[in-house]
Protein backbone atom coordinates (compact mmCIF):
# COMPACT_ATOMS: atom_id res chain seq x y z
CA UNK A 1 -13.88 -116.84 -110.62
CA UNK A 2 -16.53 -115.16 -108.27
CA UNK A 3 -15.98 -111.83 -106.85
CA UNK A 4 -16.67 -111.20 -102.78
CA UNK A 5 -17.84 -107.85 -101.36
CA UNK A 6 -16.86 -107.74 -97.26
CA UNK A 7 -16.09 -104.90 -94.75
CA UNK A 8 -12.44 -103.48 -94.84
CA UNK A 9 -10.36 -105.22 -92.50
CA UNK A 10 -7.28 -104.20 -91.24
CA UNK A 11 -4.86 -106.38 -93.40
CA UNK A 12 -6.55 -105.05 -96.55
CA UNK A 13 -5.34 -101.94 -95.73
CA UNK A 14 -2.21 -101.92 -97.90
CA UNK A 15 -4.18 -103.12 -100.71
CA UNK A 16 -6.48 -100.57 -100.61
CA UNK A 17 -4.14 -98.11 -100.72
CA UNK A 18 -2.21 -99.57 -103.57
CA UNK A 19 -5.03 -99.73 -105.73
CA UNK A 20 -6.07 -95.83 -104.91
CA UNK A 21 -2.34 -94.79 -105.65
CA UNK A 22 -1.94 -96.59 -108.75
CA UNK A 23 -5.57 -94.80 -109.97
CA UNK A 24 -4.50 -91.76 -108.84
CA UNK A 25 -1.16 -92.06 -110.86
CA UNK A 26 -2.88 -92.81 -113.85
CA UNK A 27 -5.16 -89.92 -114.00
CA UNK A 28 -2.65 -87.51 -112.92
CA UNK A 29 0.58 -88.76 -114.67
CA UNK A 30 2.09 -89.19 -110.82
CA UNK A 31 1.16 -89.55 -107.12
CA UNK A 32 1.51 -86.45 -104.66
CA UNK A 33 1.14 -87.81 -100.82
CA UNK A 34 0.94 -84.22 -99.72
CA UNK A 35 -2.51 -83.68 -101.87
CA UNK A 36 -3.91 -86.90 -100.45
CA UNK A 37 -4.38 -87.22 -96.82
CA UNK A 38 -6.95 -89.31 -96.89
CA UNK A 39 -5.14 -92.31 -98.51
CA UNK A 40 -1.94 -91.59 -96.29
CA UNK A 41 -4.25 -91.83 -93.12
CA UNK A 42 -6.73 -94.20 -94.39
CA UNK A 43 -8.24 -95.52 -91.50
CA UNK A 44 -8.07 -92.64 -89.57
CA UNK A 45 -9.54 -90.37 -92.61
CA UNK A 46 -12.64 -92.95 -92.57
CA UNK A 47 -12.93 -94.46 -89.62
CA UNK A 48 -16.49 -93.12 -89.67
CA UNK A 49 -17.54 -94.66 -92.80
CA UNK A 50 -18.54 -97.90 -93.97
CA UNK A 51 -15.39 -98.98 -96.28
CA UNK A 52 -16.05 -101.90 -98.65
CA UNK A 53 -13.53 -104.20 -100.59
CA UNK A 54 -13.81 -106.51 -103.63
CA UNK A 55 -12.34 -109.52 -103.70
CA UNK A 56 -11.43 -112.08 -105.91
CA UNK A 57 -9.47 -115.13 -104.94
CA UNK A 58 -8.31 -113.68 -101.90
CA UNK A 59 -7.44 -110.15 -103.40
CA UNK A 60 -8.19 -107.03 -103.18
CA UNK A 61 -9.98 -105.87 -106.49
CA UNK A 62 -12.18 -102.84 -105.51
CA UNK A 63 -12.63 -100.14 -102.96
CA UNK A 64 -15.17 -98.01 -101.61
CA UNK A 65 -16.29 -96.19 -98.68
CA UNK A 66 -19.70 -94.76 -97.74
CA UNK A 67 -19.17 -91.52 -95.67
CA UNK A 68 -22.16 -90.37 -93.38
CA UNK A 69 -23.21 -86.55 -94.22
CA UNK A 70 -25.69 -84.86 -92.68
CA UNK A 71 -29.40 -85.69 -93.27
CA UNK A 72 -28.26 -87.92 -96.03
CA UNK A 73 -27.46 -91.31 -95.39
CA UNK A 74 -24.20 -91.42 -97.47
CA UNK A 75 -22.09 -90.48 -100.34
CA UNK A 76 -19.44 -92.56 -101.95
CA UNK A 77 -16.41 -90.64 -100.86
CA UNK A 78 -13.90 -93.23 -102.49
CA UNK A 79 -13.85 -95.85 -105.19
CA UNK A 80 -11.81 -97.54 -107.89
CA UNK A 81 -11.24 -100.70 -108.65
CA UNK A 82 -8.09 -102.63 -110.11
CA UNK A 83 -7.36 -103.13 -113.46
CA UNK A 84 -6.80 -106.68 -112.83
């Protein structure tokens, strides 16, 4: 099975979110929304970046977003991909 990468798109939102929250709960034994208002504001938090998604058969497998800073052309400001 081949594996896609495309912009974000709306409808992979929720997916994307998912997949941040459930790598975040494994490193830190639990989620806290209050620490993460990036994820809880998603496309708001990054509507300036360029947000990438992995797919495979239609899914969401992998996230991440390229954030302009400064001189630089980008860091990776998100990323994780599923366990799937």
């Amino acid at each position: 099975m081949s594996t896609i990468v495309a912009p974000l798109t709306r409808p992979d939102v929720s997916a994307v979110k998912q997949i941040l929250i459930a790598g975040l709960s494994e490193r830190w034994g639990a989620y806290e929304r209050r620490y993460n208002p990036a994820i809880e504001s998603f496309q708001n938090y990054y509507a300036e970046s360029l947000s990438l998604v992995a797919k495979s058969a239609g899914e969401v497998v992998g996230i991440g977003a390229l954030y302009p800073v400064g001189a630089r052309p980008a860091e990776t400001v998100r990323s994780k991909g599923s366990d799937r």
